[in-house]
Protein backbone atom coordinates (compact mmCIF):
# COMPACT_ATOMS: atom_id res chain seq x y z
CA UNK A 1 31.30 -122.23 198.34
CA UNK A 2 29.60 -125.37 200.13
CA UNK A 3 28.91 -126.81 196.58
CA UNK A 4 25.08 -126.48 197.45
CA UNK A 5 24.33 -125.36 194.14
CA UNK A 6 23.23 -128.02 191.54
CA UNK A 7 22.23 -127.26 187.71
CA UNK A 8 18.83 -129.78 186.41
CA UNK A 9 17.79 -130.39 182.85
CA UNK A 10 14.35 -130.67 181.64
CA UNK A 11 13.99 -132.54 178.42
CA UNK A 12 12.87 -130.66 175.29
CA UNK A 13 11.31 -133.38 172.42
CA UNK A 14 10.22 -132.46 169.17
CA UNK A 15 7.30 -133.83 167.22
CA UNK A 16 8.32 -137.78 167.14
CA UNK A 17 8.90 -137.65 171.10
CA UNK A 18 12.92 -137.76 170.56
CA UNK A 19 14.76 -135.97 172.90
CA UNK A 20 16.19 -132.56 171.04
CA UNK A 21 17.63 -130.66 174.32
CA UNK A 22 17.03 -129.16 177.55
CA UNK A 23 16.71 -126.22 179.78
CA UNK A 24 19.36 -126.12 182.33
CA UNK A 25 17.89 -124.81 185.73
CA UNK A 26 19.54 -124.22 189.08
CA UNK A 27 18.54 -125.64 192.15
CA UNK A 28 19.52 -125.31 195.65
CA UNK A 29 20.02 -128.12 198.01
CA UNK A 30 20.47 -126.30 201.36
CA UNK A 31 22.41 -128.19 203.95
CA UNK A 32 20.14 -127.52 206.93
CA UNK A 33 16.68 -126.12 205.16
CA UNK A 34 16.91 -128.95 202.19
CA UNK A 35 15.60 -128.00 198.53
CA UNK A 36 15.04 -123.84 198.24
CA UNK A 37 12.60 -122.75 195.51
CA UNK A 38 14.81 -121.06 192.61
CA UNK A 39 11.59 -118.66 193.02
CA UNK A 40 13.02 -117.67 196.38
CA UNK A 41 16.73 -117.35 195.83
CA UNK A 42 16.90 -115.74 192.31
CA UNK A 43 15.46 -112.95 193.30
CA UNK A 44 17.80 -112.57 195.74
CA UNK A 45 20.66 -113.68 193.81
CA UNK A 46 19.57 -110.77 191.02
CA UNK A 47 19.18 -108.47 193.84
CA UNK A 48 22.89 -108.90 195.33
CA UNK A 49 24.38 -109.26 191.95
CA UNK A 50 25.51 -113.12 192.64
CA UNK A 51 23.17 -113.58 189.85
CA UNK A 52 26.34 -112.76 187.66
CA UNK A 53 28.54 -115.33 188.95
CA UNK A 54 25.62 -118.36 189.29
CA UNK A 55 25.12 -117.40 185.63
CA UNK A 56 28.84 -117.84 184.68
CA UNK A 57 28.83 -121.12 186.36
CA UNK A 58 25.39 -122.42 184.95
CA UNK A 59 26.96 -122.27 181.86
CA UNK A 60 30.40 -123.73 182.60
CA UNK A 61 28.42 -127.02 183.83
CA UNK A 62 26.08 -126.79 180.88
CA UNK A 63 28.78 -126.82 178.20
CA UNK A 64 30.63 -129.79 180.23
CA UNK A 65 27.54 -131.47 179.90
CA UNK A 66 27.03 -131.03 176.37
CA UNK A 67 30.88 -131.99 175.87
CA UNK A 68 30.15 -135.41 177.78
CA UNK A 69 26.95 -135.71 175.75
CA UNK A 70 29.14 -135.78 172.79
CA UNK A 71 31.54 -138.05 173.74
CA UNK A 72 29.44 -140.85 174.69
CA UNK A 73 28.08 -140.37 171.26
CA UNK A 74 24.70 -138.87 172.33
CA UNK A 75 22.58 -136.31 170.58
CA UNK A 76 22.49 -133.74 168.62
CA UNK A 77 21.17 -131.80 171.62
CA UNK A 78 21.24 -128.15 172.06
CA UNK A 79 21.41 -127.41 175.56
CA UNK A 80 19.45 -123.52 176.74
CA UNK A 81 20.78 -121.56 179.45
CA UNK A 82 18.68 -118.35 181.44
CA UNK A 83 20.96 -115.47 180.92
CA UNK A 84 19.15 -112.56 183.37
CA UNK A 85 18.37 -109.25 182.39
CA UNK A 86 20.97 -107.97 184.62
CA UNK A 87 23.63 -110.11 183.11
CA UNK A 88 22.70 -109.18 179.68
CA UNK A 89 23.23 -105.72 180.58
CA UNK A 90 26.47 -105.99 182.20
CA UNK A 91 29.85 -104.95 180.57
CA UNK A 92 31.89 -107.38 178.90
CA UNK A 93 29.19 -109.81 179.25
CA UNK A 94 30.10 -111.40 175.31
CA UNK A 95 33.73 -110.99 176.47
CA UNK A 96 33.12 -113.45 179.32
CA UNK A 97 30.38 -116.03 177.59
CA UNK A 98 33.44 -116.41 174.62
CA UNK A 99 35.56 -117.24 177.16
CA UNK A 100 33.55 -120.07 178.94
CA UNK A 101 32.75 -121.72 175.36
CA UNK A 102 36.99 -121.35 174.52
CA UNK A 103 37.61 -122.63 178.01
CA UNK A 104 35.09 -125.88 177.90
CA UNK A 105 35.89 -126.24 174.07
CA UNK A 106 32.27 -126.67 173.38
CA UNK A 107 30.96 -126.65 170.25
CA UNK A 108 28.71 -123.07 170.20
CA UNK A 109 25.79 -124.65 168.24
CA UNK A 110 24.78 -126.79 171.16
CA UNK A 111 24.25 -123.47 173.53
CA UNK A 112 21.62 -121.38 173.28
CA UNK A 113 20.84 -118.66 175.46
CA UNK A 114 17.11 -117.42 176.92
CA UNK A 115 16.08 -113.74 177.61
CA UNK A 116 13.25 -112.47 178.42
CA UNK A 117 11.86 -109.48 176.96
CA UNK A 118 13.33 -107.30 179.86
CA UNK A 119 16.03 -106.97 177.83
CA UNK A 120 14.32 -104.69 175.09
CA UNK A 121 13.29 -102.33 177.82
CA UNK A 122 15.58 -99.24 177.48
CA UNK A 123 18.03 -98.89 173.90
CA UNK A 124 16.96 -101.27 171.95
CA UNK A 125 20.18 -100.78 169.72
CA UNK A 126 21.72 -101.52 172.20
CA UNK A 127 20.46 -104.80 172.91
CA UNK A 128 20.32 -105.68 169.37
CA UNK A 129 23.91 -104.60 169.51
CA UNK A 130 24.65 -107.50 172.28
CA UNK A 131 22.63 -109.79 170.66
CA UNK A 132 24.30 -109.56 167.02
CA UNK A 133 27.64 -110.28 169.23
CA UNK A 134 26.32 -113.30 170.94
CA UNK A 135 25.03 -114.82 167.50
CA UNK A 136 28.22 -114.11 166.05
CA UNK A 137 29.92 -116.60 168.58
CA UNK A 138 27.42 -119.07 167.40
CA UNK A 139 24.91 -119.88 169.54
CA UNK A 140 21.32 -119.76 169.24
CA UNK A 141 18.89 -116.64 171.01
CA UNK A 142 15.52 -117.56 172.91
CA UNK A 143 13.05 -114.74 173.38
CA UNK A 144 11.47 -116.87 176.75
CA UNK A 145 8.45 -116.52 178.36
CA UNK A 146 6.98 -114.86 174.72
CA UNK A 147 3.50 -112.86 175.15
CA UNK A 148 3.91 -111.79 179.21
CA UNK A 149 6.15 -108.83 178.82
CA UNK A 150 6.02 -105.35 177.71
CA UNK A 151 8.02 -105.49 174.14
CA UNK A 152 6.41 -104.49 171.26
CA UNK A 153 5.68 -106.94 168.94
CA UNK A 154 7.23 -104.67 166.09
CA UNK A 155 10.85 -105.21 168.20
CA UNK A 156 10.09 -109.15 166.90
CA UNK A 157 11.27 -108.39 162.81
CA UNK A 158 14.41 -106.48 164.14
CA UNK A 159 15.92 -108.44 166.95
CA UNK A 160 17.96 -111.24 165.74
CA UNK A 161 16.74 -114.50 167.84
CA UNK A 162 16.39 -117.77 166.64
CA UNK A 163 13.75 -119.34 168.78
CA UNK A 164 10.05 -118.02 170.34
CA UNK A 165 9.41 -119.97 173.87
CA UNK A 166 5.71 -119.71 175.14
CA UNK A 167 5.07 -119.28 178.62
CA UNK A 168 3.75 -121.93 180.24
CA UNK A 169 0.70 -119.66 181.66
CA UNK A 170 -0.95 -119.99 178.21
CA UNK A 171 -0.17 -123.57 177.96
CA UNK A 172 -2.23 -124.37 181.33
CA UNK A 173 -5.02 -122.27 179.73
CA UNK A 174 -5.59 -124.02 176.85
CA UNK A 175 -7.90 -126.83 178.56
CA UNK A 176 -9.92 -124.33 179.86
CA UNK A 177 -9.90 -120.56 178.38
CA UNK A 178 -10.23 -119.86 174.58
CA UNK A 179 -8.33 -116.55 175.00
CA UNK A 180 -5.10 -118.65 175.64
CA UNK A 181 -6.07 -120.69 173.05
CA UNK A 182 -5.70 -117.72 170.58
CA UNK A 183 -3.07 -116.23 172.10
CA UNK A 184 -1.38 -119.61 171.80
CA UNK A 185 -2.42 -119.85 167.98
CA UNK A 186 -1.42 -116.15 167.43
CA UNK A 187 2.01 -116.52 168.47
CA UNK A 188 2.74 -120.01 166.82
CA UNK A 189 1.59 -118.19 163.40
CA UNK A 190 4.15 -115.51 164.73
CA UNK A 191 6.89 -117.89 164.98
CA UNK A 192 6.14 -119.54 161.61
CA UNK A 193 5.43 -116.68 159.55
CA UNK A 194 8.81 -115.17 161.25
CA UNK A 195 10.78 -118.74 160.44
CA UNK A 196 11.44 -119.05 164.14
CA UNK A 197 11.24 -122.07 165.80
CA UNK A 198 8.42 -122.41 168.57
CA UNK A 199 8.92 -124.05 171.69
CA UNK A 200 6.38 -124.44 174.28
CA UNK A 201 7.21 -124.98 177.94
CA UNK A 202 4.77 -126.25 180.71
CA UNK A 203 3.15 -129.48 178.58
CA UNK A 204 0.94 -131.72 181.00
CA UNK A 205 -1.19 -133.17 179.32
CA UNK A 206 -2.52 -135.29 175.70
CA UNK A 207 -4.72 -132.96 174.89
CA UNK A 208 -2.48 -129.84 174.94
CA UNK A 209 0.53 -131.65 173.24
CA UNK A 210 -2.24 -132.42 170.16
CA UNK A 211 -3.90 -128.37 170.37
CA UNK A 212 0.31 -127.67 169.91
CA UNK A 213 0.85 -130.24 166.94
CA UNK A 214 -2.15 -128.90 165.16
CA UNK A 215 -0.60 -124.93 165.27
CA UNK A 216 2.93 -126.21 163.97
CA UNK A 217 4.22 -125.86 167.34
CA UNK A 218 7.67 -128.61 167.14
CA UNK A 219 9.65 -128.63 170.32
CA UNK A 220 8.27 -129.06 173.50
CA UNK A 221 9.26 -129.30 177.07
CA UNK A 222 6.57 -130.22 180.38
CA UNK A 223 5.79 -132.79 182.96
CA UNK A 224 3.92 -134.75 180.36
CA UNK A 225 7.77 -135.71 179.31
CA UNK A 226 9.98 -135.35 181.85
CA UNK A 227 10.32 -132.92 185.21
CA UNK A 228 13.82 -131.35 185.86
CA UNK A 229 16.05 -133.78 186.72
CA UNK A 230 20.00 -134.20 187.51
CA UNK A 231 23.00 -134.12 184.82
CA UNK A 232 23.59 -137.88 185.50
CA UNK A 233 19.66 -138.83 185.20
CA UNK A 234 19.40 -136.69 182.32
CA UNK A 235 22.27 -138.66 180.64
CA UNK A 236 21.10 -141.98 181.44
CA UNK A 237 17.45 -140.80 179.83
CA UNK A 238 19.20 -139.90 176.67
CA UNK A 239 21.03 -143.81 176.96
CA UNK A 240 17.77 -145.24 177.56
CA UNK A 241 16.44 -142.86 174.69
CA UNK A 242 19.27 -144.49 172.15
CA UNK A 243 18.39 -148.04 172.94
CA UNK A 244 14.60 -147.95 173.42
CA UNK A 245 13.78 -145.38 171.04
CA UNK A 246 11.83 -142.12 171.68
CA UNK A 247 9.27 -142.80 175.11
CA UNK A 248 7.02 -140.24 176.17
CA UNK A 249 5.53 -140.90 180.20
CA UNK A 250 3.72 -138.33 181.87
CA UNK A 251 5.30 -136.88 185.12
CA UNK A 252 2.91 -134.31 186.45
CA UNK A 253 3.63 -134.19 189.88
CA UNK A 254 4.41 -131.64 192.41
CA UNK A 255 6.78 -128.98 190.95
């Protein structure tokens, strides 16, 4: 209601550097306490059930963004968009995601939607049920944060996503611990033997972007390109990206 709420994209690039998307997160610029950690207030958000509504919104502002994109003449992007495990549960959830994309006229291709693995817990048919809906509007299903939940890997062959996202835990481990390494290495073989495309979130560094090349690992998204920044930085980057050609600058500070 005081239009505190702002929605920040963090660049995705795929093997040549060139910006392919983004994740659109939420922040919260608080009038008297200044930024609020999404960590704090989504909880709280899920918790009272205003998770629903920021959700609905997120998305509104994403597909305007993705409509402006295209007018200026910029992309292809496709532009991903954390639906909760409480919204994906929700009746007429589909119902109410067609009519955001009929509203902002986007085209559906440029959307995709994360879960987490949350979602499989309880009827699976279910879920597969809401998924086959979604994908039938067109966009594009994330399984995020791939390897920390409880799913089994089994549910992988039957649910109908598009894209595997690794969490970001096993991408800070690969410096250091060879059991992310494997893990890392297991799921990209997942992904590719599955013919789903791998993302990996969390990239900081040189040395984990090459470990990711080397396992056919082609989008990625980290500090090591870009932190989460503001619709009208994020556009500029992608006019700056046009003229100058892909860039890749490391940006590992504070989160």
């Amino acid at each position: 209601a005081r239009n505190e709420l702002a929605v920040y994209y963090q660049p995705k690039v795929d093997l040549a550097g060139r910006i392919v998307g983004a994740e659109a997160l939420i922040r919260w610029r608080h009038s008297e306490l200044g930024m609020i950690s999404p960590a704090k207030f989504i909880p709280l958000a899920e918790q009272s059930g205003l998770i629903i509504e920021i959700g609905e919104w997120v998305l509104e502002q994403t597909c305007l963004l993705v409509n402006e994109c295209r007018t200026r003449g910029l992309g292809p992007l496709r532009i991903s968009v954390n639906l909760s495990a409480i919204d994906f549960k929700r009746p007429g959830l589909v119902e109410k995601i067609a009519e955001i994309l009929d509203k902002t006229g986007v085209d559906p291709s440029s959307i995709e939607l994360e879960l987490t693995e949350s979602v499989t817990v309880g009827d699976i048919k279910a879920c597969i049920g809401i998924m086959n809906r979604l994908k039938a509007l067109g966009l594009t299903l994330s399984m995020d944060d791939f390897g920390t939940g409880f799913s089994s890997l089994s549910y992988i062959k039957d649910l109908p996503i598009d894209v595997l996202k690794l969490d970001q835990s096993f991408i800070h481990g690969l410096d250091a611990e060879n059991s992310s390494r494997a893990i890392v290495r297991a799921i990209l073989a997942l992904a590719d033997g599955s013919g789903l495309e791998a993302v990996a979130e969390g990239v900081e560094n040189q040395s984990q972007l090459e470990f990711l090349k080397q396992h056919q690992c082609g989008i990625f998204q980290g500090y090591l390109f870009s932190r989460p920044i503001p619709s009208d930085d994020f556009l500029q980057l992608l006019i700056d990206s046009e003229k100058n050609g892909p860039t890749v600058q490391a940006d590992v500070g504070p989160r």
